[in-house]
C-alpha atoms as a PDB file:
ATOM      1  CA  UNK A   1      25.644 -28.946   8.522  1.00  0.00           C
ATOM      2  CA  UNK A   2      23.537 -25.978  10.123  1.00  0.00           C
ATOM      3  CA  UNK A   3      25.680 -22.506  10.035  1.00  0.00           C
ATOM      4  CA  UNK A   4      24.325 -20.632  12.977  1.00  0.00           C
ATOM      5  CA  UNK A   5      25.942 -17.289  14.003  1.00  0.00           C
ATOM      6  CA  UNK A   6      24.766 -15.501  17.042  1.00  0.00           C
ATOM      7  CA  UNK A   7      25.372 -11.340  17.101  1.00  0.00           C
ATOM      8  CA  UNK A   8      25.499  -9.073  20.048  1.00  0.00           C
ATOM      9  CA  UNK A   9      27.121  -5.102  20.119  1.00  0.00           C
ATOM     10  CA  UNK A  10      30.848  -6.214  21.296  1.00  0.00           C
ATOM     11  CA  UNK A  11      30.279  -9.831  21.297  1.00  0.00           C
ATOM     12  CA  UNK A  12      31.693  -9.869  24.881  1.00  0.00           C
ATOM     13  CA  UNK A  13      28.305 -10.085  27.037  1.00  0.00           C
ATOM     14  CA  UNK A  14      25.120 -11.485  24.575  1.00  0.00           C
ATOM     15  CA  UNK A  15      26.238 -13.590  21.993  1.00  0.00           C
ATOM     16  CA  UNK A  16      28.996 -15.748  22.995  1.00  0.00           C
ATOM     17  CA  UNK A  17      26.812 -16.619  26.269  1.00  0.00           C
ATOM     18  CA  UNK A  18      24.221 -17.471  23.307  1.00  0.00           C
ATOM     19  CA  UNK A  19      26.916 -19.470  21.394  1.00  0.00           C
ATOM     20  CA  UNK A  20      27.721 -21.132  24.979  1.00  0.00           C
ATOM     21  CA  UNK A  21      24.121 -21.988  25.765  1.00  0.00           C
ATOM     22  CA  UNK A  22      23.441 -23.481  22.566  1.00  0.00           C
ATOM     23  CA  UNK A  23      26.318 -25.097  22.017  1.00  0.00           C
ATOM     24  CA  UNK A  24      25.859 -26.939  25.236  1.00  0.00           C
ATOM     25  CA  UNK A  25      22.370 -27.687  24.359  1.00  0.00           C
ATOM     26  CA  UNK A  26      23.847 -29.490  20.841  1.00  0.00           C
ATOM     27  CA  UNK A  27      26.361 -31.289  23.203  1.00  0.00           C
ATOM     28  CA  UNK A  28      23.378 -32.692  25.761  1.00  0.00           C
ATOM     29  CA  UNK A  29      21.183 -33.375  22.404  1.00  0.00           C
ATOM     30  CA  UNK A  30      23.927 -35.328  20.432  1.00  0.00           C
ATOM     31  CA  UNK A  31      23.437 -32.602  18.001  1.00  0.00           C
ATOM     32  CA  UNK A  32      27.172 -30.893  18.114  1.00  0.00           C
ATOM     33  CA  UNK A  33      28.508 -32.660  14.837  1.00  0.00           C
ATOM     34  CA  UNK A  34      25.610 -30.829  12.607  1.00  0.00           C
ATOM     35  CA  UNK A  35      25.642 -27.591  13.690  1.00  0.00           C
ATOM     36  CA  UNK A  36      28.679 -24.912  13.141  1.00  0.00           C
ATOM     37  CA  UNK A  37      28.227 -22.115  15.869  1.00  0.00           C
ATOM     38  CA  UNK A  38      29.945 -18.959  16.054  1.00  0.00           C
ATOM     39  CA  UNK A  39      29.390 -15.539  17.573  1.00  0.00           C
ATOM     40  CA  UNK A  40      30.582 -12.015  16.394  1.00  0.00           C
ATOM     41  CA  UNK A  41      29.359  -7.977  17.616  1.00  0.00           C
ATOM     42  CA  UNK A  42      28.416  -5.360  15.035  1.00  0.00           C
ATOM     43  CA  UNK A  43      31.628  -3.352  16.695  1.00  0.00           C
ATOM     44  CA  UNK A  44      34.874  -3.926  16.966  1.00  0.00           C
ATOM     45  CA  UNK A  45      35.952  -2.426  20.217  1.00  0.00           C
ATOM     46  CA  UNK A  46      36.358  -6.132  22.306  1.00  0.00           C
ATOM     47  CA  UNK A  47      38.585  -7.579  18.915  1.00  0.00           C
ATOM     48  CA  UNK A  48      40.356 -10.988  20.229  1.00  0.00           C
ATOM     49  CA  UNK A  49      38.658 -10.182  24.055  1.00  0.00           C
ATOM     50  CA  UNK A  50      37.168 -13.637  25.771  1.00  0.00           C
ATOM     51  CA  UNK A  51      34.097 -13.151  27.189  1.00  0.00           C
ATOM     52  CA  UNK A  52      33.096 -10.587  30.152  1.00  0.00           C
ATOM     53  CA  UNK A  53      34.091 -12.541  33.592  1.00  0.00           C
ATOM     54  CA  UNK A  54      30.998 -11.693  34.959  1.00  0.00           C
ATOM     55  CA  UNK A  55      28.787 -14.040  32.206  1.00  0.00           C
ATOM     56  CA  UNK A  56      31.667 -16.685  32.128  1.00  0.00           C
ATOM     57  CA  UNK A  57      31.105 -16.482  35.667  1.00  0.00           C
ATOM     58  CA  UNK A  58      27.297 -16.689  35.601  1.00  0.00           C
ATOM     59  CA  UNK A  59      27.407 -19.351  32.974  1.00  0.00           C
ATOM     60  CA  UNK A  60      30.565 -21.388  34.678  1.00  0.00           C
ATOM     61  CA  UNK A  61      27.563 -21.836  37.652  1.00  0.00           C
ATOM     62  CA  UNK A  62      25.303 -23.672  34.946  1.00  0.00           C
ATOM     63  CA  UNK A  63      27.944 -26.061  33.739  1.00  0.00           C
ATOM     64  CA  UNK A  64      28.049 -23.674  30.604  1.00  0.00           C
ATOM     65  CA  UNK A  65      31.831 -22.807  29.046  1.00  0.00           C
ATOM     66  CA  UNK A  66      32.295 -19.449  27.097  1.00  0.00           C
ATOM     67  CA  UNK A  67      35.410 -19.755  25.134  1.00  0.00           C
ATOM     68  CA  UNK A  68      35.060 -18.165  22.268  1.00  0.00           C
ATOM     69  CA  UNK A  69      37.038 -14.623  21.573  1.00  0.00           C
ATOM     70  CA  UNK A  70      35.506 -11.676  20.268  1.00  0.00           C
ATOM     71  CA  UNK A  71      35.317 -10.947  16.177  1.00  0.00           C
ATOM     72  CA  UNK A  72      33.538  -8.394  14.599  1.00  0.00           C
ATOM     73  CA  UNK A  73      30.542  -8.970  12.326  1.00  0.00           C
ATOM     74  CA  UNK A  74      32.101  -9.455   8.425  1.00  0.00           C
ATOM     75  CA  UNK A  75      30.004  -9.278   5.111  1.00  0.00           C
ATOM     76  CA  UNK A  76      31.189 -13.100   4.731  1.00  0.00           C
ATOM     77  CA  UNK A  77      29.261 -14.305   7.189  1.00  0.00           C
ATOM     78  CA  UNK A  78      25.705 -13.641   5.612  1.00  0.00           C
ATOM     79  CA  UNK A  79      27.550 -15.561   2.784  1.00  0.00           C
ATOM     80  CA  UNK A  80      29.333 -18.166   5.468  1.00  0.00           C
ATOM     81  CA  UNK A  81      25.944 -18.648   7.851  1.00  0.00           C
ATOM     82  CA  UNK A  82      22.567 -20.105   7.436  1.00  0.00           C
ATOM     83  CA  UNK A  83      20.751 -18.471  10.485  1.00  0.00           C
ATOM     84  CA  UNK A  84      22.006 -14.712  11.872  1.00  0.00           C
ATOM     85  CA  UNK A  85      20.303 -14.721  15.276  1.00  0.00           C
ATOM     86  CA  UNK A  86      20.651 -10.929  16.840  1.00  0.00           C
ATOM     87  CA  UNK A  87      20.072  -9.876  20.515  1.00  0.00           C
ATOM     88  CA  UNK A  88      18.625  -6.302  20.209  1.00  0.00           C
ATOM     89  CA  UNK A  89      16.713  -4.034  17.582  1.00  0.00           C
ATOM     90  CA  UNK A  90      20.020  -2.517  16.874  1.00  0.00           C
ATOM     91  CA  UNK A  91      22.022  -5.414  16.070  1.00  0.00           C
ATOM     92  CA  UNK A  92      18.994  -6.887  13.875  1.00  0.00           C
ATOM     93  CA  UNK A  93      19.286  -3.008  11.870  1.00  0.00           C
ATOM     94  CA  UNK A  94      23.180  -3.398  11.687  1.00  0.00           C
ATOM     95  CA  UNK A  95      22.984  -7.068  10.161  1.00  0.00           C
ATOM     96  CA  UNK A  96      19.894  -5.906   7.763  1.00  0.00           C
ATOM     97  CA  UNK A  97      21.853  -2.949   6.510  1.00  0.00           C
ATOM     98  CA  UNK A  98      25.128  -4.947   6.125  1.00  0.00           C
ATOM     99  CA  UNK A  99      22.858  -7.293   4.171  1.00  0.00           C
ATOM    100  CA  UNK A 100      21.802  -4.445   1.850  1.00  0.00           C
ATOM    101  CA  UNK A 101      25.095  -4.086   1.207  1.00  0.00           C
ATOM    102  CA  UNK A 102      25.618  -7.252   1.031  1.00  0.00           C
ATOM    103  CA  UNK A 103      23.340  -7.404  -1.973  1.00  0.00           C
ATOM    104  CA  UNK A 104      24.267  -4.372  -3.676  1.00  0.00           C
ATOM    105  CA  UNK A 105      27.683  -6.172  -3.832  1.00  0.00           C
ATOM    106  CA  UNK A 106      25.545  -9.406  -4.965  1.00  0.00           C
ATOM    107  CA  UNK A 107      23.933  -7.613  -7.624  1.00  0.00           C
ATOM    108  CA  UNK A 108      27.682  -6.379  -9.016  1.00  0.00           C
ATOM    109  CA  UNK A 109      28.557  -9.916  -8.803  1.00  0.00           C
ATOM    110  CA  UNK A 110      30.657  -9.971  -5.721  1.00  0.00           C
ATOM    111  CA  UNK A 111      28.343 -12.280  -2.951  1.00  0.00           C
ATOM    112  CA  UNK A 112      25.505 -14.222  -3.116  1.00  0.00           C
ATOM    113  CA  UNK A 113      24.090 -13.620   0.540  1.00  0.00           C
ATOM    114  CA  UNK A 114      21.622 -16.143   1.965  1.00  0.00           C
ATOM    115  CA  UNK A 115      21.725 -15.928   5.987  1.00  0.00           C
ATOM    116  CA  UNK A 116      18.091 -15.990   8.119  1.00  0.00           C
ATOM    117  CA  UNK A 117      18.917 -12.698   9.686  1.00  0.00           C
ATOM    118  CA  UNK A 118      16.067 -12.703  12.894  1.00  0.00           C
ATOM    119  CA  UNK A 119      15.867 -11.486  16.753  1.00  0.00           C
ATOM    120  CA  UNK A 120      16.711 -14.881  18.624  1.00  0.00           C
ATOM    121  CA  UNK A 121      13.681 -14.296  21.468  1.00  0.00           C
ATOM    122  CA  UNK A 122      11.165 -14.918  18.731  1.00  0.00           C
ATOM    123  CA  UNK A 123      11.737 -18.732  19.708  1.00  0.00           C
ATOM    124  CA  UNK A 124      11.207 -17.846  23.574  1.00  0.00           C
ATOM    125  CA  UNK A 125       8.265 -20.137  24.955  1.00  0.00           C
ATOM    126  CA  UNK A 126       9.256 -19.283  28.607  1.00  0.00           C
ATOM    127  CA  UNK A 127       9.492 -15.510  28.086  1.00  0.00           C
ATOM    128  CA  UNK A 128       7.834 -13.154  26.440  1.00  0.00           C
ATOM    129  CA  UNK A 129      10.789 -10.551  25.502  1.00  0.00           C
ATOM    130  CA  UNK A 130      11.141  -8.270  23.000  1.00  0.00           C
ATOM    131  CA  UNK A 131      15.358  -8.122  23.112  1.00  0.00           C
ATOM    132  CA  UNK A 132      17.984  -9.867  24.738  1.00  0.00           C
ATOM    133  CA  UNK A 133      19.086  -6.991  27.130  1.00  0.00           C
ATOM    134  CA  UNK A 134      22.487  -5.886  27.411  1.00  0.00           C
ATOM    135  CA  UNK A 135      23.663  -6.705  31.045  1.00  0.00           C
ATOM    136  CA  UNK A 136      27.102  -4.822  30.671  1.00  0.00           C
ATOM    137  CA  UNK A 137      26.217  -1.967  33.178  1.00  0.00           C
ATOM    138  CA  UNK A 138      24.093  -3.680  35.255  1.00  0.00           C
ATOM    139  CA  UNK A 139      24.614  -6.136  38.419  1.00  0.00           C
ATOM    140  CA  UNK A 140      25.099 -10.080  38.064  1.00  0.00           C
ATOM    141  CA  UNK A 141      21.080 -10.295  38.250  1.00  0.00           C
ATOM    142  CA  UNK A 142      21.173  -8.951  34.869  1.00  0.00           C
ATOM    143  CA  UNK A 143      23.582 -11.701  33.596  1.00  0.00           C
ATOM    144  CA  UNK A 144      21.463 -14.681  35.234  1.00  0.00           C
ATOM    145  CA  UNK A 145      18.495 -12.748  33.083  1.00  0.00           C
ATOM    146  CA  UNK A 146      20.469 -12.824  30.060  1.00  0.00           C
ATOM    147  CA  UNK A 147      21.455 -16.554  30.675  1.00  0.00           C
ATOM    148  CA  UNK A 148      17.553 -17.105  31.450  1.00  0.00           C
ATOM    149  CA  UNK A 149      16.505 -15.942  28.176  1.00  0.00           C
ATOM    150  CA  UNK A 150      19.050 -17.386  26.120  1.00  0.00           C
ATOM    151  CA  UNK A 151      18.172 -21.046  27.800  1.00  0.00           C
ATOM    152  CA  UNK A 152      14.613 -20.427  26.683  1.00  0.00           C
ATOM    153  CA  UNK A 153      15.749 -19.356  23.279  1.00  0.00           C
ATOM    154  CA  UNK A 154      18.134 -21.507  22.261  1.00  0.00           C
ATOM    155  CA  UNK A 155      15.702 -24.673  23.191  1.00  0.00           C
ATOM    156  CA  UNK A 156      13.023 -22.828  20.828  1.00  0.00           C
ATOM    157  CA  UNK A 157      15.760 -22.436  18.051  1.00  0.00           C
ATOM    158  CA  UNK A 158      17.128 -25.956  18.513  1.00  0.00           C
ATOM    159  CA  UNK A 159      13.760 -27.391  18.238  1.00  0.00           C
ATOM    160  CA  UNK A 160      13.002 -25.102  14.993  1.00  0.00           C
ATOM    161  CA  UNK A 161      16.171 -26.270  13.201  1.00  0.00           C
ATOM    162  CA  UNK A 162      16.699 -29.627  14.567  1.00  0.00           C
ATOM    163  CA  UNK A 163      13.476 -30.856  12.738  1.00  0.00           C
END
């Protein structure tokens, strides 16, 4: 079983549309029963919040369910996860430095952290991005964006650890 946790800022916008996408991707591959899939935000503002209406909207029109509620990033789940896929410079910092201290704790004897921690658009094909951008202040074009580059993504990643 693959471990794969996606992570966003508030885990209301990004990363459970990127949960979503791939999950649906496992379910049209006949890949769903190897893969555990989860989504959390390096902040903890949206706690126990379902998704912004305005992606579950923009992914409903794809035949793409968000149902997951919103968690915060944990220091368990570089021990609990394979692959950490993060949408933004910032989030990849946050997960690298909680990994730090993730290994400080390691070192004392308290986790043994082994998560992939990587931007998801290095598997884009389609796109050539350098972040997943955050389309919380923007119009719906920025959510069919979002949804655009997490298609892309998600295909490259499912390719990469479906092998």
């Amino acid at each position: 079983m693959k471990r794969v946790l996606f992570v966003c800022l508030g885990n209301i916008c990004r990363s459970p549309a990127a949960e979503g996408v791939f999950l649906h991707q496992l379910t049209q591959a006949g890949a769903a029963d190897r893969f555990l899939v989860d989504s959390a935000g390096t902040g903890g503002w949206h706690v126990g919040k379902a998704a912004d209406p305005r992606m579950r909207a923009a992914a409903s029109q794809r035949g793409i369910a968000l149902t997951s509620r919103a968690r915060q990033l944990e220091l368990s789940d570089l021990d609990r996860f394979d692959h950490i896929l993060t949408m933004d410079a910032a989030n990849l910092a946050h997960v690298q430095a909680l990994a730090r201290e993730g290994r400080s704790c390691a070192a004392a004897g308290a986790h043994g952290q082994q998560a992939r921690i990587e931007p998801l658009v290095g598997y884009c094909s389609r796109f050539d991005a350098h972040e997943v951008p955050d389309p919380y202040y923007g119009g719906e074009e920025g959510f069919e964006q979002v949804l655009d580059l997490l298609e892309d993504a998600c295909t490259g990643l499912l390719q990469a650890l479906d092998r």
